[in-house]
C-alpha atoms as a PDB file:
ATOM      1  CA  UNK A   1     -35.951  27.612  27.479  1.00  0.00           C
ATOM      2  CA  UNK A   2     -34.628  23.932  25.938  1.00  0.00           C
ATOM      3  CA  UNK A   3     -32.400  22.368  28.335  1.00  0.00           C
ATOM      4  CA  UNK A   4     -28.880  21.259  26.586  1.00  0.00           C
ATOM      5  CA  UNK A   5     -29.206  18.082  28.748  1.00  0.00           C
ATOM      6  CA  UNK A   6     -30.878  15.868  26.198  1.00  0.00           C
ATOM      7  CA  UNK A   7     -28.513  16.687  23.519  1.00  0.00           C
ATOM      8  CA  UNK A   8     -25.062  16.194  25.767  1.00  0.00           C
ATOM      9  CA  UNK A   9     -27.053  12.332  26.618  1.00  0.00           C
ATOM     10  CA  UNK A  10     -27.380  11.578  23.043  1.00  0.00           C
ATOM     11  CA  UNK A  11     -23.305  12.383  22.361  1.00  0.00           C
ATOM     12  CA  UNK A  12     -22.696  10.590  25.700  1.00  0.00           C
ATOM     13  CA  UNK A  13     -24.491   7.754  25.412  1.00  0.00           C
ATOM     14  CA  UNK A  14     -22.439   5.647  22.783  1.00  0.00           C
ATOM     15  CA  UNK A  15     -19.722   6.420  24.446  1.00  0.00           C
ATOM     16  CA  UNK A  16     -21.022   5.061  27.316  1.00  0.00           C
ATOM     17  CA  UNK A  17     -22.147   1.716  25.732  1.00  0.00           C
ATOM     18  CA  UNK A  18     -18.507   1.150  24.238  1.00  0.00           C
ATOM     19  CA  UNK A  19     -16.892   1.747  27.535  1.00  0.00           C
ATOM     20  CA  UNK A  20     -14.575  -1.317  28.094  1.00  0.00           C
ATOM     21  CA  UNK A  21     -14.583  -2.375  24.370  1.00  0.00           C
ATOM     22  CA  UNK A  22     -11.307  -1.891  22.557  1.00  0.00           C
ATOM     23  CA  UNK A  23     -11.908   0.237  19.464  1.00  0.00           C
ATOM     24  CA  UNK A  24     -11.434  -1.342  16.118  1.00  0.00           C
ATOM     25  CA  UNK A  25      -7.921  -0.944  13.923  1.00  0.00           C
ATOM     26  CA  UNK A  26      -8.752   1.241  10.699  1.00  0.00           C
ATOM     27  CA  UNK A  27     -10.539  -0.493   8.290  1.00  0.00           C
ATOM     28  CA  UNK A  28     -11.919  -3.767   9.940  1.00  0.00           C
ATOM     29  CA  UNK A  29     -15.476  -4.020  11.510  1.00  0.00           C
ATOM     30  CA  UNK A  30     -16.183  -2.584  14.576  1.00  0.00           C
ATOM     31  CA  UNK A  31     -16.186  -4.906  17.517  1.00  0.00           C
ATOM     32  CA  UNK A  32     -12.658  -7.174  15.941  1.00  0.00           C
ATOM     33  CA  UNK A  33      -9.366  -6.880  16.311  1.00  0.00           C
ATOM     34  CA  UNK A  34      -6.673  -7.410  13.737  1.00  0.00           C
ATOM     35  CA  UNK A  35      -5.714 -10.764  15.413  1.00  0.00           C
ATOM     36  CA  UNK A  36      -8.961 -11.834  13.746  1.00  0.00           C
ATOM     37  CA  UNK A  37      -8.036 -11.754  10.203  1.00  0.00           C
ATOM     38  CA  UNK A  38      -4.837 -13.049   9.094  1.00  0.00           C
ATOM     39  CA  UNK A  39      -2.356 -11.070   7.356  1.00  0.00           C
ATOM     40  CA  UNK A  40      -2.216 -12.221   3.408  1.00  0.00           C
ATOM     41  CA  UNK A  41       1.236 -12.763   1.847  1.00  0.00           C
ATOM     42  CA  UNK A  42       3.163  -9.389   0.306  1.00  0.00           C
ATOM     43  CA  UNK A  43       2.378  -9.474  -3.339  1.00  0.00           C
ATOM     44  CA  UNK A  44       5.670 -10.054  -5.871  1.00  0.00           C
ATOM     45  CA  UNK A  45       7.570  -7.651  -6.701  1.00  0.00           C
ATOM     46  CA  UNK A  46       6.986  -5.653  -9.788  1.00  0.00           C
ATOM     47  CA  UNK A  47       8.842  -3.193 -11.487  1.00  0.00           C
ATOM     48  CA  UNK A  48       7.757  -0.857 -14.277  1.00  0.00           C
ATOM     49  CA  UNK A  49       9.824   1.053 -16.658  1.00  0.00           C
ATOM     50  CA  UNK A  50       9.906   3.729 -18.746  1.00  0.00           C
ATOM     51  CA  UNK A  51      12.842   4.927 -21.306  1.00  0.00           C
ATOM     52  CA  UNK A  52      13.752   6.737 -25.024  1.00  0.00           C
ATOM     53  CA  UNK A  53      15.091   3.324 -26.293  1.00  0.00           C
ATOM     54  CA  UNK A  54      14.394  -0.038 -25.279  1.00  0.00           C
ATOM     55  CA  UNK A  55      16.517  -3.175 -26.637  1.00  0.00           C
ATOM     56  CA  UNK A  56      15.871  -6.680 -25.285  1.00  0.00           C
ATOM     57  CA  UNK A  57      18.598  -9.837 -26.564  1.00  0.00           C
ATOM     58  CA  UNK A  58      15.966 -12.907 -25.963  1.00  0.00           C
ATOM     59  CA  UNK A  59      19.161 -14.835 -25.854  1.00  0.00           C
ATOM     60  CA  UNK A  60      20.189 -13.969 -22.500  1.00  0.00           C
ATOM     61  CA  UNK A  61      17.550 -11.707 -21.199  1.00  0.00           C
ATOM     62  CA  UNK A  62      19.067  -8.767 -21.062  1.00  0.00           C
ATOM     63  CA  UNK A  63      17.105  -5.364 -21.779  1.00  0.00           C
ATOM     64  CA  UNK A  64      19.220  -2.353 -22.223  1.00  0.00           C
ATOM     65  CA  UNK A  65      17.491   0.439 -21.338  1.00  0.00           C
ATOM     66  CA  UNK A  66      18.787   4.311 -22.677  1.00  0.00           C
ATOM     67  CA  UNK A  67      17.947   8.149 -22.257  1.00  0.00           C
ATOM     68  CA  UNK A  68      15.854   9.240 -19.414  1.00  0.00           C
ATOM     69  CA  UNK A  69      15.382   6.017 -17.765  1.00  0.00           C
ATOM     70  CA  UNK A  70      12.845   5.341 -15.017  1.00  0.00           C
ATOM     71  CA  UNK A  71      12.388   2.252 -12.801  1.00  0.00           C
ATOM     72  CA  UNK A  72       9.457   2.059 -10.818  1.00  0.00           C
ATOM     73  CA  UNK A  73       8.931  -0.341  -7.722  1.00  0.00           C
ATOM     74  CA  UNK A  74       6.276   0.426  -4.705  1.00  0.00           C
ATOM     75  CA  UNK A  75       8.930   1.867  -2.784  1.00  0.00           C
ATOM     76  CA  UNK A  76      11.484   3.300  -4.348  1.00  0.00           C
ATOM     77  CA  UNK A  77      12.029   5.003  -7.888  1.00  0.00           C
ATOM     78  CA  UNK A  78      14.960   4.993  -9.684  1.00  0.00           C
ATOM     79  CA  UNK A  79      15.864   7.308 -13.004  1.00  0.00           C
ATOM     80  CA  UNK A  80      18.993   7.624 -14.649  1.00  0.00           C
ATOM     81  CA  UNK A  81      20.539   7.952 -18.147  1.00  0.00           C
ATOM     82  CA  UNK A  82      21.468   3.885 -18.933  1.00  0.00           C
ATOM     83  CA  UNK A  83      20.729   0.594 -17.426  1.00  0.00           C
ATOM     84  CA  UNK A  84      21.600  -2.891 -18.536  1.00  0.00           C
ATOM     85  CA  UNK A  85      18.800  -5.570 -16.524  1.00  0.00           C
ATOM     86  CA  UNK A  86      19.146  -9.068 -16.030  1.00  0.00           C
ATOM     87  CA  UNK A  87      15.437  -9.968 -16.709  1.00  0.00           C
ATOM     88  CA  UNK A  88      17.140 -14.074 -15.952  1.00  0.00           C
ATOM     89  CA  UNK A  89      15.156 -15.589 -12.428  1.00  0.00           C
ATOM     90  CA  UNK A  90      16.483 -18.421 -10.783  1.00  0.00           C
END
Protein backbone atom coordinates (compact mmCIF):
# COMPACT_ATOMS: atom_id res chain seq x y z
CA UNK A 1 0.00 0.00 0.00
CA UNK A 2 1.36 3.78 -1.25
CA UNK A 3 1.54 5.99 1.62
CA UNK A 4 -0.44 9.49 0.92
CA UNK A 5 2.53 11.13 2.76
CA UNK A 6 4.61 12.00 -0.26
CA UNK A 7 1.83 13.51 -2.10
CA UNK A 8 0.40 15.83 1.02
CA UNK A 9 4.66 17.04 1.10
CA UNK A 10 4.58 17.98 -2.45
CA UNK A 11 1.13 20.33 -1.89
CA UNK A 12 2.77 21.42 1.40
CA UNK A 13 5.90 22.25 0.49
CA UNK A 14 5.41 25.60 -1.52
CA UNK A 15 3.43 26.63 0.89
CA UNK A 16 5.93 26.19 3.20
CA UNK A 17 8.68 28.06 1.21
CA UNK A 18 6.30 31.22 0.81
CA UNK A 19 5.57 31.33 4.46
CA UNK A 20 6.32 34.98 5.53
CA UNK A 21 6.20 36.38 1.92
CA UNK A 22 3.25 38.60 1.16
CA UNK A 23 1.42 37.23 -1.88
CA UNK A 24 1.44 39.26 -5.01
CA UNK A 25 -1.70 41.77 -6.08
CA UNK A 26 -3.44 40.23 -9.31
CA UNK A 27 -1.58 40.65 -12.20
CA UNK A 28 2.04 41.73 -11.16
CA UNK A 29 4.96 39.19 -10.70
CA UNK A 30 5.13 37.15 -7.91
CA UNK A 31 7.46 38.27 -5.20
CA UNK A 32 6.34 42.57 -5.78
CA UNK A 33 4.02 44.55 -4.47
CA UNK A 34 2.00 47.23 -6.17
CA UNK A 35 4.12 49.96 -4.44
CA UNK A 36 6.65 48.78 -7.01
CA UNK A 37 5.15 49.98 -10.13
CA UNK A 38 3.67 53.29 -10.32
CA UNK A 39 0.21 53.90 -11.18
CA UNK A 40 0.01 55.50 -14.97
CA UNK A 41 -2.28 58.52 -15.49
CA UNK A 42 -6.31 57.73 -16.26
CA UNK A 43 -6.57 57.90 -19.97
CA UNK A 44 -8.95 61.01 -21.47
CA UNK A 45 -12.11 60.76 -21.61
CA UNK A 46 -13.86 59.49 -24.65
CA UNK A 47 -17.23 59.33 -25.63
CA UNK A 48 -18.81 57.43 -28.51
CA UNK A 49 -22.09 57.91 -30.11
CA UNK A 50 -24.53 56.45 -31.97
CA UNK A 51 -27.93 58.07 -33.52
CA UNK A 52 -30.69 58.07 -36.73
CA UNK A 53 -29.47 61.62 -37.71
CA UNK A 54 -26.39 63.34 -37.08
CA UNK A 55 -25.90 67.25 -37.90
CA UNK A 56 -22.68 69.04 -36.94
CA UNK A 57 -22.57 73.36 -37.51
CA UNK A 58 -18.50 73.62 -37.83
CA UNK A 59 -19.24 77.15 -36.88
CA UNK A 60 -19.76 76.66 -33.34
CA UNK A 61 -19.29 73.02 -32.76
CA UNK A 62 -22.35 71.96 -32.07
CA UNK A 63 -23.62 68.34 -33.18
CA UNK A 64 -27.26 67.74 -32.86
CA UNK A 65 -27.87 64.43 -32.40
CA UNK A 66 -31.79 62.82 -33.14
CA UNK A 67 -33.84 59.46 -32.81
CA UNK A 68 -32.55 56.75 -30.65
CA UNK A 69 -29.57 58.42 -29.35
CA UNK A 70 -26.76 56.67 -27.49
CA UNK A 71 -23.75 58.15 -25.63
CA UNK A 72 -21.20 55.92 -24.59
CA UNK A 73 -18.43 56.71 -21.88
CA UNK A 74 -16.49 53.82 -19.73
CA UNK A 75 -18.84 54.29 -17.07
CA UNK A 76 -21.92 55.30 -17.76
CA UNK A 77 -24.31 55.10 -20.92
CA UNK A 78 -26.68 57.43 -21.79
CA UNK A 79 -29.70 57.00 -24.60
CA UNK A 80 -32.39 59.21 -25.26
CA UNK A 81 -34.47 60.65 -28.14
CA UNK A 82 -32.40 64.30 -28.80
CA UNK A 83 -29.23 65.85 -27.71
CA UNK A 84 -27.61 69.11 -28.67
CA UNK A 85 -23.38 68.72 -27.67
CA UNK A 86 -21.02 71.34 -27.25
CA UNK A 87 -18.06 69.56 -29.01
CA UNK A 88 -16.12 73.49 -27.97
CA UNK A 89 -12.90 72.58 -25.23
CA UNK A 90 -11.41 75.20 -23.40
Amino acid sequence: MKSALPALLLLLLPAALCLGAEPAPAGLPAGTTGQDYPLPEAPATRVTYAADHFEYDESSAVMHLKGRVLLKESTWTVRGEEFWINGETH
